[in-house]
PDB file of N, CA and C in Angstrom:
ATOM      1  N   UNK A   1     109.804  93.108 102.754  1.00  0.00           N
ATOM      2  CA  UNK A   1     110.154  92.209 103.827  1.00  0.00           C
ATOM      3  C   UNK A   1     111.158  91.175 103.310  1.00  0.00           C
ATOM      4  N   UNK A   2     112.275  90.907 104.030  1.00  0.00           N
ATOM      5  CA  UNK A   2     113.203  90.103 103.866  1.00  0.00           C
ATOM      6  C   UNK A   2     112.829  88.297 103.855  1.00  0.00           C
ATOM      7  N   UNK A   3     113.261  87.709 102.993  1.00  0.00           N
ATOM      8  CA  UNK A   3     112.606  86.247 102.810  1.00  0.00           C
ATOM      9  C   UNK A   3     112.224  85.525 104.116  1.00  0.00           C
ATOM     10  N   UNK A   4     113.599  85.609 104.745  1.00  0.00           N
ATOM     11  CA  UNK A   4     114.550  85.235 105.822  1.00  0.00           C
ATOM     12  C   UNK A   4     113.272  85.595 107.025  1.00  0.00           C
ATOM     13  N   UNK A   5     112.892  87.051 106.906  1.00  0.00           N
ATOM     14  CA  UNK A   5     111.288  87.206 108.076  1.00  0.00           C
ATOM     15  C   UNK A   5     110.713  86.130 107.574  1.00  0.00           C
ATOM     16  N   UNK A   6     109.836  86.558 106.452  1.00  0.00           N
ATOM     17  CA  UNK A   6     108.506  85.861 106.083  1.00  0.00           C
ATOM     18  C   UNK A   6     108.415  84.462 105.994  1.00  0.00           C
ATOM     19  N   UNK A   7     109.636  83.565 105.929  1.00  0.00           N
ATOM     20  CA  UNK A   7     109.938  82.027 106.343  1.00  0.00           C
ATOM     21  C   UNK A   7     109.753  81.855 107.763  1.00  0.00           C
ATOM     22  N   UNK A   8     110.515  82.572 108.597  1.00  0.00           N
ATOM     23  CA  UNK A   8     110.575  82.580 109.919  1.00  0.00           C
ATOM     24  C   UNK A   8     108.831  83.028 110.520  1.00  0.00           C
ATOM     25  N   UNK A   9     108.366  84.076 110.387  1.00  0.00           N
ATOM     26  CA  UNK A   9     107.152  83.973 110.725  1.00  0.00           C
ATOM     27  C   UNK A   9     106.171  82.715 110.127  1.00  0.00           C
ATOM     28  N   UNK A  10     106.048  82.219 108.856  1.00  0.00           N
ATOM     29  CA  UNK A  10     105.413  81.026 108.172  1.00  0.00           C
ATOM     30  C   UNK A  10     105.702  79.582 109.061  1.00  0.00           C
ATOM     31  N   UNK A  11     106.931  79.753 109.531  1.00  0.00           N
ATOM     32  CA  UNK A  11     107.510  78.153 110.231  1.00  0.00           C
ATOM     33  C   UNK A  11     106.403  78.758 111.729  1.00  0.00           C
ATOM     34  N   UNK A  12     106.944  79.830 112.147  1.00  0.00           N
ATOM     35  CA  UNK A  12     106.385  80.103 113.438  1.00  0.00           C
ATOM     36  C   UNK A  12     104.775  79.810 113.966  1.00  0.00           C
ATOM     37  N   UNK A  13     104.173  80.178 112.474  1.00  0.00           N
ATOM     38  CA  UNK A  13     102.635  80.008 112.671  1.00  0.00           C
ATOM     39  C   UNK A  13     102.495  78.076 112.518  1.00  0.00           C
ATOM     40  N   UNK A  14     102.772  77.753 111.353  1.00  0.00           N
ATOM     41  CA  UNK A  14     103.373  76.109 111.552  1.00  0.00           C
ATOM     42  C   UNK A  14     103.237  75.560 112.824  1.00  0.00           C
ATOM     43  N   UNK A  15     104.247  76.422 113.542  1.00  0.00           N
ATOM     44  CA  UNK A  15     104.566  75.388 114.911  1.00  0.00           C
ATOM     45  C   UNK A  15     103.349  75.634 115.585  1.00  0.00           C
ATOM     46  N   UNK A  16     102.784  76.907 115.680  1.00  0.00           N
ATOM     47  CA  UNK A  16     101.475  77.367 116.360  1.00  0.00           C
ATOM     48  C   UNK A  16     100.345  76.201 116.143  1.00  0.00           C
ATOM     49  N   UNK A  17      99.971  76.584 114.664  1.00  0.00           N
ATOM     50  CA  UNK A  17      98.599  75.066 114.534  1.00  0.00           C
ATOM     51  C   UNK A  17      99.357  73.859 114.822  1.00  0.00           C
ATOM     52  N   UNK A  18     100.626  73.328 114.508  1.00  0.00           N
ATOM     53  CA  UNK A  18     100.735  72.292 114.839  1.00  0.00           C
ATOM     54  C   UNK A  18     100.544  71.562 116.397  1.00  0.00           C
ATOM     55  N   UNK A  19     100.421  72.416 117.593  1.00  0.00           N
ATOM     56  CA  UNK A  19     100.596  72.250 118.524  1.00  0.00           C
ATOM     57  C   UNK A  19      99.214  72.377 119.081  1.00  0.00           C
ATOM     58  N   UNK A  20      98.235  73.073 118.393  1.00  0.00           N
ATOM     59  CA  UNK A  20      97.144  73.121 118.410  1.00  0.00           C
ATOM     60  C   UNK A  20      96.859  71.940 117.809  1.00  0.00           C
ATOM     61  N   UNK A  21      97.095  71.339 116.730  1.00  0.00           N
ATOM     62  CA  UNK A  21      96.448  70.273 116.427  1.00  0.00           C
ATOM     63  C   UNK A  21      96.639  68.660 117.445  1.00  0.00           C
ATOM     64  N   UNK A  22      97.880  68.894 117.775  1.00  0.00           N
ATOM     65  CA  UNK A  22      98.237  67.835 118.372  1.00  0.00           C
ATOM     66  C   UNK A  22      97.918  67.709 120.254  1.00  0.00           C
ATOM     67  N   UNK A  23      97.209  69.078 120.388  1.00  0.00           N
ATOM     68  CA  UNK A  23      96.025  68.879 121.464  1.00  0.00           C
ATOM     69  C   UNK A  23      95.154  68.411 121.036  1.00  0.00           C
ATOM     70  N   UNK A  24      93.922  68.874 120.106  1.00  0.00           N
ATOM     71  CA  UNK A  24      93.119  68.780 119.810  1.00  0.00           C
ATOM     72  C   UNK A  24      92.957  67.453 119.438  1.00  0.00           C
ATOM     73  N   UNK A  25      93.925  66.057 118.944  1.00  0.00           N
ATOM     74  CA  UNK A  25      93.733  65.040 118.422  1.00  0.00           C
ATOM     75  C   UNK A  25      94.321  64.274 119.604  1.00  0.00           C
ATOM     76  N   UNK A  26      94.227  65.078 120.991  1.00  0.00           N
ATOM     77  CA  UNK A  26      95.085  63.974 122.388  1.00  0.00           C
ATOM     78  C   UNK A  26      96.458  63.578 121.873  1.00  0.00           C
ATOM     79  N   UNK A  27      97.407  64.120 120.821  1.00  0.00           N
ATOM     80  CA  UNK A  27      98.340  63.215 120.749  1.00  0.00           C
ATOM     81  C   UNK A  27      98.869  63.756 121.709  1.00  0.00           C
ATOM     82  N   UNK A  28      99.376  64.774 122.408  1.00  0.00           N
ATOM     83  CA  UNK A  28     100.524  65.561 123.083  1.00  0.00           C
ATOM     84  C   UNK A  28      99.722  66.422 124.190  1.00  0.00           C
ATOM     85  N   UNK A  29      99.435  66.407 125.197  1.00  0.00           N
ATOM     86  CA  UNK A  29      99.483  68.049 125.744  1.00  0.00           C
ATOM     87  C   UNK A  29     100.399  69.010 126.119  1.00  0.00           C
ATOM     88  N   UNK A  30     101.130  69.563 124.841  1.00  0.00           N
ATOM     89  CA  UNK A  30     102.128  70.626 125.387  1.00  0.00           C
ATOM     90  C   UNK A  30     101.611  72.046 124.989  1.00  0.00           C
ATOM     91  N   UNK A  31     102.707  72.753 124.957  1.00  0.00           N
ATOM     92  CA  UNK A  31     102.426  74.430 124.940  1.00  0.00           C
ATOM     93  C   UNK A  31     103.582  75.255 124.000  1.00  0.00           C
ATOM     94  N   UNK A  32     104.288  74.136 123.410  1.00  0.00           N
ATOM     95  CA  UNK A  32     105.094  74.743 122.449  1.00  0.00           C
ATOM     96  C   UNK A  32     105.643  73.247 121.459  1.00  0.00           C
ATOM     97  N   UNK A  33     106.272  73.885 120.083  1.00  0.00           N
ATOM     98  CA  UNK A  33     106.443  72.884 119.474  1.00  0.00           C
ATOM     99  C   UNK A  33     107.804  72.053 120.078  1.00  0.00           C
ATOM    100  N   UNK A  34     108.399  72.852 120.426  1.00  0.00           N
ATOM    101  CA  UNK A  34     109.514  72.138 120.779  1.00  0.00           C
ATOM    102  C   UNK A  34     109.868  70.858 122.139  1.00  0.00           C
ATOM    103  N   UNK A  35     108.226  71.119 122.831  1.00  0.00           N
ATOM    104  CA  UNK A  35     108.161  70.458 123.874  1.00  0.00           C
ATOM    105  C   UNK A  35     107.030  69.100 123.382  1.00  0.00           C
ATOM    106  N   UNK A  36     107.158  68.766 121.730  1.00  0.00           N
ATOM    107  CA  UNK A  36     105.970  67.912 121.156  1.00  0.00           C
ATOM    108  C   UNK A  36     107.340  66.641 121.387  1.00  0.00           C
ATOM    109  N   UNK A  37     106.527  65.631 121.564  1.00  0.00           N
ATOM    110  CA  UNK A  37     107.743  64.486 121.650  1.00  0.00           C
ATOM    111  C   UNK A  37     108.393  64.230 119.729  1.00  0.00           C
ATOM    112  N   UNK A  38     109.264  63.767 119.885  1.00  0.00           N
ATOM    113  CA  UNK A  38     110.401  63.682 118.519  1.00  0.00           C
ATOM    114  C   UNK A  38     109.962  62.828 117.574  1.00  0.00           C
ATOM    115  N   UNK A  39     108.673  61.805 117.631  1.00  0.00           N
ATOM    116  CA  UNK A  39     108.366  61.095 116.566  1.00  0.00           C
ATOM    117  C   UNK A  39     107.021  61.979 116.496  1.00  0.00           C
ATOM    118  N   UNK A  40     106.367  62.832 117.254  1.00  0.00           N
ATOM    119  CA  UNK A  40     104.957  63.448 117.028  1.00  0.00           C
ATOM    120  C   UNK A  40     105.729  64.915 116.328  1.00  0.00           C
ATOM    121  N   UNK A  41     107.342  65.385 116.310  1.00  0.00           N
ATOM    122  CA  UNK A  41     107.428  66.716 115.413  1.00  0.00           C
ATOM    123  C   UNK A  41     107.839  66.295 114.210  1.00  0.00           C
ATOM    124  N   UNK A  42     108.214  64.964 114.394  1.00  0.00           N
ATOM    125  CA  UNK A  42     108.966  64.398 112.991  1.00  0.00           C
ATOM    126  C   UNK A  42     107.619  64.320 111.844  1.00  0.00           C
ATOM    127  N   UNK A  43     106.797  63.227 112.758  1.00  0.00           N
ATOM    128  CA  UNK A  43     105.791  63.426 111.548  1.00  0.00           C
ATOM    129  C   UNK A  43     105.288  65.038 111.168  1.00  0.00           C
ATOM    130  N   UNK A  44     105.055  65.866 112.168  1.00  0.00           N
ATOM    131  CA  UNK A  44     104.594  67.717 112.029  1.00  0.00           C
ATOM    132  C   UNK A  44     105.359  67.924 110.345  1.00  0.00           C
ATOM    133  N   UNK A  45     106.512  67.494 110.962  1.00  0.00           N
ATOM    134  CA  UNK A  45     107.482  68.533 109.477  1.00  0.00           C
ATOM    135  C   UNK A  45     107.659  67.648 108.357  1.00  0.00           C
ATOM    136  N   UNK A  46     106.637  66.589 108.372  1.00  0.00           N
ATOM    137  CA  UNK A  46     106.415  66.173 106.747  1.00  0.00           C
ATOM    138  C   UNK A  46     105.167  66.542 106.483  1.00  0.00           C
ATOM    139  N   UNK A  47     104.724  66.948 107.073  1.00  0.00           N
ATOM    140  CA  UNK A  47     103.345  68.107 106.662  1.00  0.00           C
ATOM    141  C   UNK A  47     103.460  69.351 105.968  1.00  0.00           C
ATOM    142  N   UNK A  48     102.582  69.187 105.199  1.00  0.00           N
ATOM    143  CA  UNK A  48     102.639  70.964 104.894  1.00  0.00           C
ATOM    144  C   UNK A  48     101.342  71.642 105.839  1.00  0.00           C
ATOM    145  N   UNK A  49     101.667  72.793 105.227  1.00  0.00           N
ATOM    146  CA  UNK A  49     100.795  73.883 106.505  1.00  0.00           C
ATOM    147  C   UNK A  49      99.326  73.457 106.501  1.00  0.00           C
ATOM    148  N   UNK A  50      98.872  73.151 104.839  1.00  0.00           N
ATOM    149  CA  UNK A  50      97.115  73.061 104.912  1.00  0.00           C
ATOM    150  C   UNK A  50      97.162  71.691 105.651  1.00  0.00           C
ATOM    151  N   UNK A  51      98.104  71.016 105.644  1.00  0.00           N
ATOM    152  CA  UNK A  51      97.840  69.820 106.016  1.00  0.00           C
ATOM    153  C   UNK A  51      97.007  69.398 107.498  1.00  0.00           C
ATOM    154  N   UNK A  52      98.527  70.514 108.289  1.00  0.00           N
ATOM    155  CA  UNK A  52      98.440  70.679 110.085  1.00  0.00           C
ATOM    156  C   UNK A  52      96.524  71.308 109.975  1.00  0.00           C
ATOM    157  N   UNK A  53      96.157  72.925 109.033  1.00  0.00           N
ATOM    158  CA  UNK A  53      94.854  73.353 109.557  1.00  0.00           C
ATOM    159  C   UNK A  53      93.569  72.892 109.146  1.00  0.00           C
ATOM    160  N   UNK A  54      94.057  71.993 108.159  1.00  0.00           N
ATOM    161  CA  UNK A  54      92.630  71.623 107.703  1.00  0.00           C
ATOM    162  C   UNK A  54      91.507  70.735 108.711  1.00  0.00           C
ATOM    163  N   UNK A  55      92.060  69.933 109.059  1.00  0.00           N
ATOM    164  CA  UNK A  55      91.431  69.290 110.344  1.00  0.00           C
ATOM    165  C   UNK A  55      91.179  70.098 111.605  1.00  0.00           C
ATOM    166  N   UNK A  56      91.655  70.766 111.851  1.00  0.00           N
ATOM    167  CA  UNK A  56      91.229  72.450 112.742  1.00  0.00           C
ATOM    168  C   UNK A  56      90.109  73.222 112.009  1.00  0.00           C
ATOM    169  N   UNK A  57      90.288  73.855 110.546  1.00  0.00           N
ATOM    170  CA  UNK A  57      88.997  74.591 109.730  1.00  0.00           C
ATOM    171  C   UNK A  57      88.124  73.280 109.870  1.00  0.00           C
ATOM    172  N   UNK A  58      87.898  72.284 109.595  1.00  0.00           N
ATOM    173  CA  UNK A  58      87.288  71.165 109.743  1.00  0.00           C
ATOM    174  C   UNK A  58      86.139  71.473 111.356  1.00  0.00           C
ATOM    175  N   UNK A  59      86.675  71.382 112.119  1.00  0.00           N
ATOM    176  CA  UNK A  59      86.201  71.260 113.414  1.00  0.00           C
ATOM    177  C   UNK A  59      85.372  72.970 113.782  1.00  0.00           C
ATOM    178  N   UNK A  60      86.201  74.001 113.128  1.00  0.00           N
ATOM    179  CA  UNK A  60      85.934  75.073 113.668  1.00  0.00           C
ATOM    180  C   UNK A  60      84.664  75.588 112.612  1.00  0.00           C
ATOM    181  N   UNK A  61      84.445  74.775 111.679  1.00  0.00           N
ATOM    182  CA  UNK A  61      83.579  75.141 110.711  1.00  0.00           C
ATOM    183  C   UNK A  61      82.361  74.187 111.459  1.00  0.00           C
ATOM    184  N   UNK A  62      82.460  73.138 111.805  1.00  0.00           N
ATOM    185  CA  UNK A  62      81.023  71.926 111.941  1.00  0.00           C
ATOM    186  C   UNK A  62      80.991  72.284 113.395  1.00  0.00           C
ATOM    187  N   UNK A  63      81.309  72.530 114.203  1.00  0.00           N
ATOM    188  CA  UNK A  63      81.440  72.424 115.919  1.00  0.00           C
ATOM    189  C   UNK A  63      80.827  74.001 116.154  1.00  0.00           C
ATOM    190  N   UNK A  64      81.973  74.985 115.832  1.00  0.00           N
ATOM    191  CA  UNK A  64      81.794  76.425 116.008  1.00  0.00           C
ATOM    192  C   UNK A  64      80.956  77.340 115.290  1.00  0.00           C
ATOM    193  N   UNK A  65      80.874  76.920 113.480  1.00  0.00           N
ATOM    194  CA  UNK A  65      79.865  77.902 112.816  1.00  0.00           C
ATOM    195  C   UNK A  65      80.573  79.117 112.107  1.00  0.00           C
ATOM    196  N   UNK A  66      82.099  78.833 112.758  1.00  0.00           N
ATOM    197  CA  UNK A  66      82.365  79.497 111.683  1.00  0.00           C
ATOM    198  C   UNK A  66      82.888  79.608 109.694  1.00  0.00           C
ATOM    199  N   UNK A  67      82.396  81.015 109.405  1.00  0.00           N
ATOM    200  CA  UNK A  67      82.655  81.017 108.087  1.00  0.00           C
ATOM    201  C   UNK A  67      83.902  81.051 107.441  1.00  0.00           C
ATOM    202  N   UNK A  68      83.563  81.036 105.962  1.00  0.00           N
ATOM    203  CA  UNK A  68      84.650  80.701 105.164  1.00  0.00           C
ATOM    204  C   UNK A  68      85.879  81.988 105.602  1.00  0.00           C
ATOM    205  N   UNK A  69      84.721  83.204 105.480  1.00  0.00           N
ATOM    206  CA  UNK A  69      86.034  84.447 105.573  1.00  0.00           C
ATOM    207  C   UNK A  69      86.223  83.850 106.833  1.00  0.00           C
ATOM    208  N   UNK A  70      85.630  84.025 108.300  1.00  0.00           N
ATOM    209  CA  UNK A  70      86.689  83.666 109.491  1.00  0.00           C
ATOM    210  C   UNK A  70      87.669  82.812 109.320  1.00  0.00           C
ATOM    211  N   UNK A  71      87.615  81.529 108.866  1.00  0.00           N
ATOM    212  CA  UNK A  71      88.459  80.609 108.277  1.00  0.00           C
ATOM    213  C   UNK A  71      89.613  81.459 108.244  1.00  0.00           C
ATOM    214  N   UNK A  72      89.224  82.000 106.992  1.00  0.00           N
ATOM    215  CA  UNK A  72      90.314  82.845 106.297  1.00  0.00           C
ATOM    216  C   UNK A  72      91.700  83.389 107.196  1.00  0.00           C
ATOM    217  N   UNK A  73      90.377  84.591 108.018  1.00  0.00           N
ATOM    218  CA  UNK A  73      91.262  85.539 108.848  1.00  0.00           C
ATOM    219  C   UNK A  73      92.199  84.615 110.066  1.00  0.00           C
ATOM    220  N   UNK A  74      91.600  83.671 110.182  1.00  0.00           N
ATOM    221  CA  UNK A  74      92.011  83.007 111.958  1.00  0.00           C
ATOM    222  C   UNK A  74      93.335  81.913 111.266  1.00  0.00           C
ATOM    223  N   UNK A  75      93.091  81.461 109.797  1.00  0.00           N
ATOM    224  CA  UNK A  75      94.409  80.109 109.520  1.00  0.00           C
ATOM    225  C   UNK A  75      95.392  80.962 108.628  1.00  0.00           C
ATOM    226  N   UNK A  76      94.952  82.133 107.845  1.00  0.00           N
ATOM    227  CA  UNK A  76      96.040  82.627 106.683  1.00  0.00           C
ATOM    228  C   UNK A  76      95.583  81.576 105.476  1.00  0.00           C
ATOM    229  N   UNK A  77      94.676  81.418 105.179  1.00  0.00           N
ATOM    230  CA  UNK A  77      94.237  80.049 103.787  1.00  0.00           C
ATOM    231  C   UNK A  77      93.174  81.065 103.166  1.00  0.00           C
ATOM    232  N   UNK A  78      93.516  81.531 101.794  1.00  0.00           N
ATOM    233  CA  UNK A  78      92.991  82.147 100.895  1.00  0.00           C
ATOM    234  C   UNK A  78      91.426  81.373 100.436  1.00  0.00           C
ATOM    235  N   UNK A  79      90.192  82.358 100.821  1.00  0.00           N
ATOM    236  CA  UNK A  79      88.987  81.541 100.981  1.00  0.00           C
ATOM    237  C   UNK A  79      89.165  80.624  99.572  1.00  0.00           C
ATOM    238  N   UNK A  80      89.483  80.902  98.528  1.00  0.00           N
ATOM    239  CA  UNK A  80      89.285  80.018  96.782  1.00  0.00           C
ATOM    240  C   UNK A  80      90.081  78.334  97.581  1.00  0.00           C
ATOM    241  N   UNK A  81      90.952  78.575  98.212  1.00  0.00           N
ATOM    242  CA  UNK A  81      91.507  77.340  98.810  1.00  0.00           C
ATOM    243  C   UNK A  81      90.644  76.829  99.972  1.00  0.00           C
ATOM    244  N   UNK A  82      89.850  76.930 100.908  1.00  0.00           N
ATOM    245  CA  UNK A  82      89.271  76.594 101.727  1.00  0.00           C
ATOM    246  C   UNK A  82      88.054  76.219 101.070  1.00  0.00           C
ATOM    247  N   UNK A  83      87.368  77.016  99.931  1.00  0.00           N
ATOM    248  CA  UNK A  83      86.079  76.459  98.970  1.00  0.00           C
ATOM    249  C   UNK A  83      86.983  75.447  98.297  1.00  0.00           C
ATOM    250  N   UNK A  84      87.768  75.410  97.385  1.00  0.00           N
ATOM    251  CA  UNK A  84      88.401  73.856  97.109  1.00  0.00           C
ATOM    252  C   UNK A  84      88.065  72.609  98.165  1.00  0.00           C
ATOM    253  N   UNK A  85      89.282  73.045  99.312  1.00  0.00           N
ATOM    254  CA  UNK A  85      88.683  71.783 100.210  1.00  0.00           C
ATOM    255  C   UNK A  85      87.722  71.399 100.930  1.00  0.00           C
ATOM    256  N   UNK A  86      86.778  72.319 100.485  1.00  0.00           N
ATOM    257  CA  UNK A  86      85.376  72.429 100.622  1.00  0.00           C
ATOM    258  C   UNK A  86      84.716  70.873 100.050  1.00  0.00           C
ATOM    259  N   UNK A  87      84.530  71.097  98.893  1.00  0.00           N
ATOM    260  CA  UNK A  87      84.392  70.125  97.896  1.00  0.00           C
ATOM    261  C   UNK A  87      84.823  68.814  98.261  1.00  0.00           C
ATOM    262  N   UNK A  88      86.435  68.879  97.903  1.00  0.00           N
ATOM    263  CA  UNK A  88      86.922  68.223  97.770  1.00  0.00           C
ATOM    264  C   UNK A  88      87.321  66.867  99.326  1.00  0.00           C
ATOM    265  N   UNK A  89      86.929  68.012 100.187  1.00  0.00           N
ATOM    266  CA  UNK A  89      86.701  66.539 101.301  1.00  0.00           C
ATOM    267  C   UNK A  89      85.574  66.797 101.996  1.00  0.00           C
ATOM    268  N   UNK A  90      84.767  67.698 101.382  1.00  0.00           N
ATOM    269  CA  UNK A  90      83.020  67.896 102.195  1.00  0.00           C
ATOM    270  C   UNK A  90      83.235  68.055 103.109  1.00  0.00           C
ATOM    271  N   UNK A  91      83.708  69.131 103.443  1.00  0.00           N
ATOM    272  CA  UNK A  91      83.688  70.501 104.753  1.00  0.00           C
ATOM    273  C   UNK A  91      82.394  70.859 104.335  1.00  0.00           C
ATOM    274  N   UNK A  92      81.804  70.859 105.526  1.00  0.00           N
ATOM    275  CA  UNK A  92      80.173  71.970 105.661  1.00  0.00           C
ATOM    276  C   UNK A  92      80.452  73.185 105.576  1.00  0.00           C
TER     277      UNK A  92
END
């Protein structure tokens, strides 16, 4: 696969949780990133990716029940990284 895909799909999923997150925290109700207002994408893209899902695995782990592998399958976050921030900010 060409870099040029696998950036382009990586930004794409990006914009996905990000827009999810920024329902989920009332900042925005939109339906795409590009429709997030310009100081709510500005801050998005000084984020990195665990940044935008961790507060999503957060919620979907204590609220929903789900596990580490679902985690896994539903954000793209390699479970050894999700047991890190396990720990490290006491995710249940």
């Amino acid at each position: 696969m060409l870099k040029n895909e696998r950036e382009k799909r990586q930004r794409e999923r990006f914009e996905k949780w990000a827009v999810v997150l920024a329902n989920h925290l009332e900042l925005s109700p939109v339906d795409s990133f590009n429709d997030l207002p310009v100081t709510i994408k500005s801050m998005f893209n000084g984020f990195k990716y665990i940044d935008v899902v961790l507060p999503l695995m957060q919620h979907d782990r204590d609220k929903s029940g789900l596990s580490f592998r679902q985690l896994e399958i539903k954000y793209g976050v390699t479970k050894s990284t999700i047991h890190r921030l396990v720990s490290d900010r006491q995710l249940k």
